[in-house]
N, C-alpha and C. Protein backbone atom coordinates (compact mmCIF):
# COMPACT_ATOMS: atom_id res chain seq x y z
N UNK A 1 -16.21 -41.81 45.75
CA UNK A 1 -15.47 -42.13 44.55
C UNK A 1 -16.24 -41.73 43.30
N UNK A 2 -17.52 -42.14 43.28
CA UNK A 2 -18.51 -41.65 42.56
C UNK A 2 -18.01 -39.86 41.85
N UNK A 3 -17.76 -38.85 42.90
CA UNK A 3 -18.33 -37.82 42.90
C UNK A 3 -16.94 -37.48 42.46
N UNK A 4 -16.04 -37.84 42.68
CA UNK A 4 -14.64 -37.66 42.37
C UNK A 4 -14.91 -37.81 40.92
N UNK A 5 -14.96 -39.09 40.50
CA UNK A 5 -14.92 -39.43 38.88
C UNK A 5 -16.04 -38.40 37.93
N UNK A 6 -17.26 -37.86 38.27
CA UNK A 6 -18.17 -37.00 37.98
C UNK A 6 -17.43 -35.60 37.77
N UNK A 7 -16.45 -35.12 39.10
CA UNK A 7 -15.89 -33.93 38.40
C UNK A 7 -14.58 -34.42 37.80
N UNK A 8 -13.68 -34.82 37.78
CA UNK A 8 -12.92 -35.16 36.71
C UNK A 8 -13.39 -35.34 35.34
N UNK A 9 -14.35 -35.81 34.97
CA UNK A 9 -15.26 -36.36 33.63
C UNK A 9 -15.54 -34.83 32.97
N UNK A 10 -16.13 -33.87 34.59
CA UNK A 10 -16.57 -32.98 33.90
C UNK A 10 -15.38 -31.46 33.42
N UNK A 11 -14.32 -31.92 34.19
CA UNK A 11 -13.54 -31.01 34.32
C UNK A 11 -12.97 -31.35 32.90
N UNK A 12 -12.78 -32.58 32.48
CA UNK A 12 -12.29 -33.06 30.81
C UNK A 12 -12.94 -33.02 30.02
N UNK A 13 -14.20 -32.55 30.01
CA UNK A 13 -15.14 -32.60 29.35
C UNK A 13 -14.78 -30.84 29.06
N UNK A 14 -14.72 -29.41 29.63
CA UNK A 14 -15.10 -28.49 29.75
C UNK A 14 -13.69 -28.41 29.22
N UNK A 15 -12.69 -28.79 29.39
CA UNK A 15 -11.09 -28.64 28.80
C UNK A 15 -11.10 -28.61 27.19
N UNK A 16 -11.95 -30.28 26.70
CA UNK A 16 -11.93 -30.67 25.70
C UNK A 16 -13.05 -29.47 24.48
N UNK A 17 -13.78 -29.38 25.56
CA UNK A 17 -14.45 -28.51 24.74
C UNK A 17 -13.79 -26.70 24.26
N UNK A 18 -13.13 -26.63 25.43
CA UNK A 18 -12.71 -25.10 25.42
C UNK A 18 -11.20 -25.07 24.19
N UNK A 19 -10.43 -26.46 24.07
CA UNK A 19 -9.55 -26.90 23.37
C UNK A 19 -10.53 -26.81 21.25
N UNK A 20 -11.36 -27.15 21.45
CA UNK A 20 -11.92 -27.16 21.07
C UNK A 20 -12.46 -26.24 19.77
N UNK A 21 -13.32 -25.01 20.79
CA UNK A 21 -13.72 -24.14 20.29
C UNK A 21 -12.39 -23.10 19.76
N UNK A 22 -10.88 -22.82 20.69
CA UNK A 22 -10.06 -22.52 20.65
C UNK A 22 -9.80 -22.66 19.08
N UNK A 23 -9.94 -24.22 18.77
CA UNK A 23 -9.20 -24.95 17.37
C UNK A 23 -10.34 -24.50 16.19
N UNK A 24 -11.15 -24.27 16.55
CA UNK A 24 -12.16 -23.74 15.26
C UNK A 24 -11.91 -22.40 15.19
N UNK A 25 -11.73 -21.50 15.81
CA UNK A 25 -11.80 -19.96 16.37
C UNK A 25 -10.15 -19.81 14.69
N UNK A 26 -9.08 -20.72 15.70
CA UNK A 26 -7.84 -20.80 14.89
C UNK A 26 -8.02 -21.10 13.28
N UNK A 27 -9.22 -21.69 13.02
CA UNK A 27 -9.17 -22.41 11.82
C UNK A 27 -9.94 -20.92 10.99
N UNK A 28 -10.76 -20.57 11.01
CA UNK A 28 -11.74 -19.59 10.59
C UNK A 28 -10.51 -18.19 10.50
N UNK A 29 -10.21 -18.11 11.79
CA UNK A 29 -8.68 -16.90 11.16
C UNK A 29 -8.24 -17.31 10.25
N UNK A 30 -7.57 -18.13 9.68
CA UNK A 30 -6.96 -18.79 9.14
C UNK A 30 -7.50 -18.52 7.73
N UNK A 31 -8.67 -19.02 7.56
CA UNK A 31 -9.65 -19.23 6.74
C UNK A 31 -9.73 -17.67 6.34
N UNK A 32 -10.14 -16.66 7.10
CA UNK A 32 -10.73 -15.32 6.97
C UNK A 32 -8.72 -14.56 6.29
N UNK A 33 -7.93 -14.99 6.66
CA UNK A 33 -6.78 -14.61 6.07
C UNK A 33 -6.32 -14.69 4.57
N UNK A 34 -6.90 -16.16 4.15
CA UNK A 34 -6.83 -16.70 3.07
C UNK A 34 -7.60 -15.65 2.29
N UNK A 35 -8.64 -15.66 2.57
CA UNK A 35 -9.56 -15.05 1.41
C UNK A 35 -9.28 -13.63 1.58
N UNK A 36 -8.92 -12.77 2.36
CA UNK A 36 -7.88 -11.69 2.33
C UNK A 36 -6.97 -11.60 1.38
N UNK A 37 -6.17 -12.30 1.44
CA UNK A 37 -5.05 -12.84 0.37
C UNK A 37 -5.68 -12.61 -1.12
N UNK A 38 -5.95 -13.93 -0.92
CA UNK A 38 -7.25 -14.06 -2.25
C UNK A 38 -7.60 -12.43 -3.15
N UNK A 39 -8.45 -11.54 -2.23
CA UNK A 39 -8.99 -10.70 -2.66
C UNK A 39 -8.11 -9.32 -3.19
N UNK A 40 -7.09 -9.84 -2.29
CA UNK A 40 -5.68 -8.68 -2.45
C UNK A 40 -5.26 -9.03 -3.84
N UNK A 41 -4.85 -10.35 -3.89
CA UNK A 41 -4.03 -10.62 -5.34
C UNK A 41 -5.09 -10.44 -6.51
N UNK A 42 -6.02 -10.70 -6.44
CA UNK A 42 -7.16 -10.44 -7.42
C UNK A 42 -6.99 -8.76 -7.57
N UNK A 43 -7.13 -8.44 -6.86
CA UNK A 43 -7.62 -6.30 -7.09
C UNK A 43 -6.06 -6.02 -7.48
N UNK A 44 -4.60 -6.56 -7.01
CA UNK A 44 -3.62 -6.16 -7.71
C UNK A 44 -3.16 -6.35 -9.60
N UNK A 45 -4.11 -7.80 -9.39
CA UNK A 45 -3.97 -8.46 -10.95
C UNK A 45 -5.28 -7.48 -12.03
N UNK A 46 -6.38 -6.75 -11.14
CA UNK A 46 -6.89 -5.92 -11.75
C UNK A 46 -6.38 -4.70 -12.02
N UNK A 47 -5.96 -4.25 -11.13
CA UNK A 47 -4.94 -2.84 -11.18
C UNK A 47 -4.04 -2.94 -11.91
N UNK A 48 -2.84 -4.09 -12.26
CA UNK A 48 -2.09 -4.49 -12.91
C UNK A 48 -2.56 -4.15 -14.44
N UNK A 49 -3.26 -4.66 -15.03
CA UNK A 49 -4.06 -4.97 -15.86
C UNK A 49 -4.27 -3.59 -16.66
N UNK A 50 -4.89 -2.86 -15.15
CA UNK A 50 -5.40 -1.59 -15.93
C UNK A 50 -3.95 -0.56 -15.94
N UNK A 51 -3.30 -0.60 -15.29
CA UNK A 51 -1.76 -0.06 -15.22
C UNK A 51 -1.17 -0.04 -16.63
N UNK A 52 -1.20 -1.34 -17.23
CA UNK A 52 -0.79 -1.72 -18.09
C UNK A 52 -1.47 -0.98 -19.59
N UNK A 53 -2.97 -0.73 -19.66
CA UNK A 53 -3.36 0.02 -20.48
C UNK A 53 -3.06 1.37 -20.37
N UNK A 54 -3.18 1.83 -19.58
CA UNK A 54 -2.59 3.06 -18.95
C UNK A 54 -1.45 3.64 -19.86
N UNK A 55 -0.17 2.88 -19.99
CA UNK A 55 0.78 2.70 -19.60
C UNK A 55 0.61 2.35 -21.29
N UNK A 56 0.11 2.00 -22.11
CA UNK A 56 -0.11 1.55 -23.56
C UNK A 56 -0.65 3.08 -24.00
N UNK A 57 -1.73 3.06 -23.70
CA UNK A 57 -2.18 4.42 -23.91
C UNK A 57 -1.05 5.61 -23.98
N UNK A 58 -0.43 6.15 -23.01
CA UNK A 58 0.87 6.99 -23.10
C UNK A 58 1.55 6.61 -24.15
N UNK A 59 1.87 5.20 -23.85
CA UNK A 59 3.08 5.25 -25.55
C UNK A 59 2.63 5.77 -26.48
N UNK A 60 1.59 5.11 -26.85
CA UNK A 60 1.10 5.97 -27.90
C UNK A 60 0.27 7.32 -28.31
N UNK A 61 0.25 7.89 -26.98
CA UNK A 61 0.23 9.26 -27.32
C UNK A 61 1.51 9.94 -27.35
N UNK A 62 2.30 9.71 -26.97
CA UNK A 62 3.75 10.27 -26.80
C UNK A 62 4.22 9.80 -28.86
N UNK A 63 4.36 8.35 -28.69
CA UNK A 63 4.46 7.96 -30.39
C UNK A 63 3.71 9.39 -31.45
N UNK A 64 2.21 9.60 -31.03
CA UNK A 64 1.26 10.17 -32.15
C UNK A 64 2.04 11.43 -31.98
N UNK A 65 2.55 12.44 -30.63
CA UNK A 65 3.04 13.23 -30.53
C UNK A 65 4.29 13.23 -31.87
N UNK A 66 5.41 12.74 -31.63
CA UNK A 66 6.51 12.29 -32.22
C UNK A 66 6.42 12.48 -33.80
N UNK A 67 5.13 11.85 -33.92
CA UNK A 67 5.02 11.96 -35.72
C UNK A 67 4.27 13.27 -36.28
N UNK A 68 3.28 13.61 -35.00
CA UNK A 68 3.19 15.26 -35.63
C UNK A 68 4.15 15.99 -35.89
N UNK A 69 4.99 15.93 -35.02
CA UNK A 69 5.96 17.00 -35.19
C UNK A 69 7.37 16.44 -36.01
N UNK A 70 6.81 15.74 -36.51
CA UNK A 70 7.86 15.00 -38.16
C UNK A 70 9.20 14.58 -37.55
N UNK A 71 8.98 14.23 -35.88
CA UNK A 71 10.42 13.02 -36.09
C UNK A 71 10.05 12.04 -36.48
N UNK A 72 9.19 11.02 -36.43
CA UNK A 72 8.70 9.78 -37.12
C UNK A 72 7.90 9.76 -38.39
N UNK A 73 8.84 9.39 -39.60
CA UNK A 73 7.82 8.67 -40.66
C UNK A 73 6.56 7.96 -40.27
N UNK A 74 5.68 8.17 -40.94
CA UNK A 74 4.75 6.87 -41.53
C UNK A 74 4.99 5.92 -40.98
N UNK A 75 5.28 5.21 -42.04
CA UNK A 75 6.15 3.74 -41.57
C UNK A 75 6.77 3.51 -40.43
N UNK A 76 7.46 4.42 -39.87
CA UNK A 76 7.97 4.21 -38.18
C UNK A 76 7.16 3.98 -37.32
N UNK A 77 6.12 4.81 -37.15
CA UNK A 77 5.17 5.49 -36.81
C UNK A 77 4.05 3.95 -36.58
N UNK A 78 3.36 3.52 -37.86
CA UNK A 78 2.93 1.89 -38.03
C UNK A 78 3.94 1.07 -37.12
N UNK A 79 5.05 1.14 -37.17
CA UNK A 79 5.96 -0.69 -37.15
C UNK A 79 5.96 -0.40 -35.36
N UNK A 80 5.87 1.41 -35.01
CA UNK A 80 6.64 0.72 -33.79
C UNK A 80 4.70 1.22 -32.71
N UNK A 81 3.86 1.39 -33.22
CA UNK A 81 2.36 1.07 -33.18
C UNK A 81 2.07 0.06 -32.76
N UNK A 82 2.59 -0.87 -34.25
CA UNK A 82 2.46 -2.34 -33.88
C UNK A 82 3.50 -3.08 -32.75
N UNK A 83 4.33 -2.92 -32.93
CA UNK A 83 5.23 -3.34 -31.24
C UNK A 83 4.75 -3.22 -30.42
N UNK A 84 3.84 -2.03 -30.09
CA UNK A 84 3.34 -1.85 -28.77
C UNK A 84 2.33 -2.62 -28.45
N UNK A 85 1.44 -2.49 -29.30
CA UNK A 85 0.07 -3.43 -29.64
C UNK A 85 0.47 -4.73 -29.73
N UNK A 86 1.34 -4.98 -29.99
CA UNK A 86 1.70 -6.33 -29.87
C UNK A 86 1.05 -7.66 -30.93
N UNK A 87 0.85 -6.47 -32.01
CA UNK A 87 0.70 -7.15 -33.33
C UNK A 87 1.55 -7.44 -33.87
């Protein structure tokens, strides 16, 4: 009876543990996904960012274009500068 209860003990013992390591293994994916995530939305909100100057920059070379060649006043030229700039 002894020897019976010894491997049962140990057979729940080697379950519990393998249940176990299983549930940490799960947690750390988990974990290692997140900060994936994390690092993705960060480098898009940088790219974003720089997209966006990019993307400022053109207007207003296209704008500076525009007024060399005398479709835009002066004054046009300033007001819609400042729109972009967001002054």
């Amino acid at each position: 009876m002894a020897a019976r209860t010894a491997v049962v003990a140990g057979t729940a013992t080697a379950v519990s543990g393998r249940v176990a390591r299983r549930q940490a293994n799960r947690y750390a994916d988990q974990d290692a996904q997140y900060v994936q995530q994390q690092a993705a939305a960060a480098e898009q909100g940088a790219s974003g960012a720089a997209g966006g100057m990019d993307d400022t920059a053109a207007q207003l070379e296209q704008l500076a274009k525009l007024k060399e060649q005398g479709i835009l006043t002066e004054e046009e030229f300033t007001a819609k500068k400042k729109q972009i700039l967001g002054i």
